[in-house]
C-alpha atoms as a PDB file:
ATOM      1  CA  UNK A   1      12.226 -75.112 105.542  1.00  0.00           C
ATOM      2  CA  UNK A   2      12.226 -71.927 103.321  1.00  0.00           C
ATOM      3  CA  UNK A   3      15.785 -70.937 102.870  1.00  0.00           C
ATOM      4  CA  UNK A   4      15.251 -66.691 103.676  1.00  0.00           C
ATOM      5  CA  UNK A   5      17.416 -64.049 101.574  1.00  0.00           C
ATOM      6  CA  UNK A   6      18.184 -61.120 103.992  1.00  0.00           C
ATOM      7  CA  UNK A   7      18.106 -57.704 102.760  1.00  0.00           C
ATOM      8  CA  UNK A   8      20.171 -54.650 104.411  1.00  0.00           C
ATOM      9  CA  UNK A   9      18.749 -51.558 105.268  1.00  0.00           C
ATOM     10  CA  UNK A  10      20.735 -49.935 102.368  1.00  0.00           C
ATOM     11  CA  UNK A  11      18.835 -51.691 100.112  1.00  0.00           C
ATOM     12  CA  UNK A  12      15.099 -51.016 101.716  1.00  0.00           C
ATOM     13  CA  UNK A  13      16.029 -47.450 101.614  1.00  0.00           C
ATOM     14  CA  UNK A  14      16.946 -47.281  97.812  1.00  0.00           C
ATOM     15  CA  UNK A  15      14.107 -49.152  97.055  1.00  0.00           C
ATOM     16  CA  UNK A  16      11.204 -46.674  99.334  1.00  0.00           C
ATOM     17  CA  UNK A  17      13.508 -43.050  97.919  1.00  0.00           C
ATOM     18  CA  UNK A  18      12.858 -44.335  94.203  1.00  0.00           C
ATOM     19  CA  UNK A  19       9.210 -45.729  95.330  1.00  0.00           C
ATOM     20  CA  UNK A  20       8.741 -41.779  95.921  1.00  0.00           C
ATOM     21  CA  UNK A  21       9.345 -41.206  92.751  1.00  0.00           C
ATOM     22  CA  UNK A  22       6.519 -43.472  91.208  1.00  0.00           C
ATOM     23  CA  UNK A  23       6.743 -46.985  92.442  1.00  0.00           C
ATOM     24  CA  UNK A  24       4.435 -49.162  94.177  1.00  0.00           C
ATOM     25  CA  UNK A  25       4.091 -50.218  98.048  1.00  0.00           C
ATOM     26  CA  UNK A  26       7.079 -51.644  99.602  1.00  0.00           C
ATOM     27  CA  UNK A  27       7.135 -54.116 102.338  1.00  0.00           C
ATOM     28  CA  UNK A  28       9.696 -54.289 105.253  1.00  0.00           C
ATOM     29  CA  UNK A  29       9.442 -57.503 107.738  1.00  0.00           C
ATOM     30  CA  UNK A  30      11.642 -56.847 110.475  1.00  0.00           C
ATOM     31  CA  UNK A  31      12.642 -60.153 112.019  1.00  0.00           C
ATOM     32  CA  UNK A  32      15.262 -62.339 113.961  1.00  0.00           C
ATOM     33  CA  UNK A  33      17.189 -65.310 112.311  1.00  0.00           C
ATOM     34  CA  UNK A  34      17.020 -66.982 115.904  1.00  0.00           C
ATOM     35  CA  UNK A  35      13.229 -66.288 116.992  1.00  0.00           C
ATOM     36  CA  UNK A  36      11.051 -69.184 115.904  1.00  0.00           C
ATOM     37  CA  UNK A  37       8.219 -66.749 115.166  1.00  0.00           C
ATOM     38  CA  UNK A  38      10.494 -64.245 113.063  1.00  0.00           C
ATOM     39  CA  UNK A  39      12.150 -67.586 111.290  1.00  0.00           C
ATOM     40  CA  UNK A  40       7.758 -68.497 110.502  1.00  0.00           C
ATOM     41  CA  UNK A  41       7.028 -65.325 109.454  1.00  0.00           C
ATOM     42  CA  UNK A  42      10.161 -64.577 107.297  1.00  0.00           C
ATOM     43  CA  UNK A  43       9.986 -68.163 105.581  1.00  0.00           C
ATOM     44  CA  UNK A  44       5.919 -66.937 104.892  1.00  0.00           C
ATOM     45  CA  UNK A  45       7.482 -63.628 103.328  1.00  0.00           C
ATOM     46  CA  UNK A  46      10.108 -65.530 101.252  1.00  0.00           C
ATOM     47  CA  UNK A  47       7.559 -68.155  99.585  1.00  0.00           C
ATOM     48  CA  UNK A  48       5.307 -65.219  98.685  1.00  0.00           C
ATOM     49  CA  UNK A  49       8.203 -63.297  97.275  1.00  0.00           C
ATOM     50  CA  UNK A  50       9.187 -66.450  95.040  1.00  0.00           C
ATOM     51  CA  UNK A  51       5.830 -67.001  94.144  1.00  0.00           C
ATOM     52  CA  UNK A  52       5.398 -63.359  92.372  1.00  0.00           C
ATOM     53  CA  UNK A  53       1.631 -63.225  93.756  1.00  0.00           C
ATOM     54  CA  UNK A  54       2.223 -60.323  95.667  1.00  0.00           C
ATOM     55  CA  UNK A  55       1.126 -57.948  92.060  1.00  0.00           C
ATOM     56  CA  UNK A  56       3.477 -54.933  92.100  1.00  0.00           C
ATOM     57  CA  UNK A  57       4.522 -54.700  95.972  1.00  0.00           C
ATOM     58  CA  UNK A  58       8.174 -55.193  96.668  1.00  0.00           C
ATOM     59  CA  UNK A  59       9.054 -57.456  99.862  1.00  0.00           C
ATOM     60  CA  UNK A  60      12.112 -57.159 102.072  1.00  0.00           C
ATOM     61  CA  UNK A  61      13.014 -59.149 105.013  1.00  0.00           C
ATOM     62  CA  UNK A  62      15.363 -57.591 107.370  1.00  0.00           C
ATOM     63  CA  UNK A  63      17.259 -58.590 110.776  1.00  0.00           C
ATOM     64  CA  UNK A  64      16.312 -56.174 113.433  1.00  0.00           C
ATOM     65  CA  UNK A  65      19.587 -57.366 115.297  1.00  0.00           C
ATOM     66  CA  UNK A  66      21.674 -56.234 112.790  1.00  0.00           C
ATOM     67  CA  UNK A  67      19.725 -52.844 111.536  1.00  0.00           C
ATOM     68  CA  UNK A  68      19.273 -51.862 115.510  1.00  0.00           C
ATOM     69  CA  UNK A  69      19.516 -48.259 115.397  1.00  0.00           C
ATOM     70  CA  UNK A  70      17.020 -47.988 112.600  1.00  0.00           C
ATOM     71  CA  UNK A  71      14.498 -50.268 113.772  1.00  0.00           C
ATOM     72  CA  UNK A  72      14.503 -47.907 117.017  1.00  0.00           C
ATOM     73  CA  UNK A  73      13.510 -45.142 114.952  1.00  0.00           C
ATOM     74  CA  UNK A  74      10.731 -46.839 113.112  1.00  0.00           C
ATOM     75  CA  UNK A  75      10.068 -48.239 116.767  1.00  0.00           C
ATOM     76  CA  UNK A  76      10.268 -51.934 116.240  1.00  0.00           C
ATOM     77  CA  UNK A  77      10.041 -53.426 119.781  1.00  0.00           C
ATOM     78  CA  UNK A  78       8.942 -56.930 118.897  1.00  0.00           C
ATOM     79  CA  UNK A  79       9.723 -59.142 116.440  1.00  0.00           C
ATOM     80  CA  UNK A  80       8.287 -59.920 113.145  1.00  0.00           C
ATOM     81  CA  UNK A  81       6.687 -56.448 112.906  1.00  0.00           C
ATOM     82  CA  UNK A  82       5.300 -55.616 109.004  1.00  0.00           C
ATOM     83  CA  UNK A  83       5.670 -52.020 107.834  1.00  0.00           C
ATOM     84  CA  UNK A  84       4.291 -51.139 104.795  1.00  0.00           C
ATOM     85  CA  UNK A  85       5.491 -48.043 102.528  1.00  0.00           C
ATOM     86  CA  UNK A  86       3.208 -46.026 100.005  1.00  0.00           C
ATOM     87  CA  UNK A  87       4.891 -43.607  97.674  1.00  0.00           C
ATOM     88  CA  UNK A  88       7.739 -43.322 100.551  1.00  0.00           C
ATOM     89  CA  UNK A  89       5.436 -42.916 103.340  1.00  0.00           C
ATOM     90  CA  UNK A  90       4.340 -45.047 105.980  1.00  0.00           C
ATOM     91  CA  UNK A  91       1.162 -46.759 105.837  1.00  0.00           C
ATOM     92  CA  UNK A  92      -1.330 -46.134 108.710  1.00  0.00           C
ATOM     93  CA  UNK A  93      -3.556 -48.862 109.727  1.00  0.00           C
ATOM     94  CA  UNK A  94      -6.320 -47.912 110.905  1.00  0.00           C
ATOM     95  CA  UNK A  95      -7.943 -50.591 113.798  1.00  0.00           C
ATOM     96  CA  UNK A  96     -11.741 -50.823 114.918  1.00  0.00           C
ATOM     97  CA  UNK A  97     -11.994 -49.851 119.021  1.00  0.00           C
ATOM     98  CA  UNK A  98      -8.013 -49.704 118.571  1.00  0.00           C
ATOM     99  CA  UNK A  99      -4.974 -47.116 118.605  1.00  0.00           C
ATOM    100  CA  UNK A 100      -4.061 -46.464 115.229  1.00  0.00           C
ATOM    101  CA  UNK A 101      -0.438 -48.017 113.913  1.00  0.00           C
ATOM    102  CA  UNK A 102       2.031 -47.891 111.555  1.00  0.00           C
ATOM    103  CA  UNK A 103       3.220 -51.460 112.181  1.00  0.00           C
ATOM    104  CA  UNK A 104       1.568 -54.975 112.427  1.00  0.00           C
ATOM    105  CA  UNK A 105       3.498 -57.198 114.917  1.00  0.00           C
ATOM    106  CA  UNK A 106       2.810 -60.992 115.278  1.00  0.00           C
ATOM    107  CA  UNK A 107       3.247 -63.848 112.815  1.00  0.00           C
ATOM    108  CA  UNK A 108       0.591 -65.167 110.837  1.00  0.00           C
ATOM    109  CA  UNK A 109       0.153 -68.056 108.279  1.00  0.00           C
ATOM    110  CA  UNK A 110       1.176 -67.473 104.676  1.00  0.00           C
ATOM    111  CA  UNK A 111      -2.480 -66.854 103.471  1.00  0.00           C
ATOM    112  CA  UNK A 112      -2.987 -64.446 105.917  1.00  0.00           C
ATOM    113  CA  UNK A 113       0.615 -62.297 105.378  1.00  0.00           C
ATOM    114  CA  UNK A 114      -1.120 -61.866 101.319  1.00  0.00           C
ATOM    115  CA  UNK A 115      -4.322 -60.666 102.554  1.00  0.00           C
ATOM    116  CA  UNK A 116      -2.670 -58.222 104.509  1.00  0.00           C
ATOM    117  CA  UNK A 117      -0.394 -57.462 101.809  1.00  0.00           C
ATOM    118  CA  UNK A 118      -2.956 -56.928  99.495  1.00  0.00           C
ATOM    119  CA  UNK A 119      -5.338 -55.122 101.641  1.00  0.00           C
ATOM    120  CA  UNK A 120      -2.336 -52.819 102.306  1.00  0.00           C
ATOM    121  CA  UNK A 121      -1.990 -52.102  98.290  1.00  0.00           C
ATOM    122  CA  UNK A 122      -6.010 -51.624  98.303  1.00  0.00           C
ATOM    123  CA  UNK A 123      -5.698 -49.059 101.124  1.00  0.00           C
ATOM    124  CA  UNK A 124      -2.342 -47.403  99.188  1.00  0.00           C
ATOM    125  CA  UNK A 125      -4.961 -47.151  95.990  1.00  0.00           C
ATOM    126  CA  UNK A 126      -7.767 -45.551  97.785  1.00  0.00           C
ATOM    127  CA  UNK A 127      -5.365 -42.697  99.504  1.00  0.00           C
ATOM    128  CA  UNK A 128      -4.040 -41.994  95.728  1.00  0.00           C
ATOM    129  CA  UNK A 129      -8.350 -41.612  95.000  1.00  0.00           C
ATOM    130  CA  UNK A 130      -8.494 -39.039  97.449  1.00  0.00           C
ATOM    131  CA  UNK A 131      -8.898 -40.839 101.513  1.00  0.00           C
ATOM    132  CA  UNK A 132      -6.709 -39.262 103.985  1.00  0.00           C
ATOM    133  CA  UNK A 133      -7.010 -42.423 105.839  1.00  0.00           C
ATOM    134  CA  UNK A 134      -5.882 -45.891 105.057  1.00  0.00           C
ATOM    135  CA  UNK A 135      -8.452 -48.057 106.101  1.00  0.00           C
ATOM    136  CA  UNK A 136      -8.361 -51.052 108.512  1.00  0.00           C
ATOM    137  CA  UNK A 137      -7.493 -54.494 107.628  1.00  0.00           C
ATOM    138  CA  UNK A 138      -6.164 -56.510 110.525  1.00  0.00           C
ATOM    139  CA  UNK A 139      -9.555 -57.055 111.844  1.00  0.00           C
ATOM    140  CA  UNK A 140      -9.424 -60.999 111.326  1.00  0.00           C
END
């Protein structure tokens, strides 16, 4: 079992402020230490962190029980939820014969969690080329 470093908010907000200001997309998995499908999906996020295959996306893992206030304003209900910052703003995913969101909730296996990831940097890319929409990617 995949030992999981925690992050505070503190530190997700430094980190999406100076991603603003030039830096790549930013990854926040809200999650719960105690549910089994926050503890998957967080030990998914921390192997993929270690590994460095994520190219230049930074990944944070934080406890929704003990950021509650702001997880209610980036309306995390249920737990693991994915957001997904580019240049400081939220991206939007946009979902065939489906509401658009800011947030994909649900765990997934590790493979899956980098496609996302890196479909999320692809859609970050094509918005800097000019798209006023970020595409769709959790299709599978």
């Amino acid at each position: 079992m995949e030992e999981c470093r925690w992050d505070n908010w503190e530190v997700v907000q430094d980190a999406i402020s100076a991603q603003a200001q030039g830096m790549d997309m930013i990854a926040v998995l809200w999650a719960q230490p105690w549910n089994p499908a926050g503890i998957h999906a967080s030990q998914c996020f921390e192997t993929i962190r270690k590994s460095g295959n994520i190219g230049n996306a930074q990944l944070f893992i934080v406890d929704k029980d003990n950021n509650l206030q702001k997880a209610l304003e980036f309306e995390v209900i249920a737990c693991p939820t994915l957001l997904m910052f580019w240049k400081g703003e939220l991206i939007t995913i946009r979902r065939c014969f489906r509401n658009d969101s800011s947030k994909y909730v649900g765990s997934v296996k590790k493979e899956t969690w980098l496609e996302i990831l890196k479909e999320g940097q692809e859609a970050g890319l094509k918005y800097d080329e000019g798209e006023t929409f970020l595409r769709a990617f959790f299709e599978h």
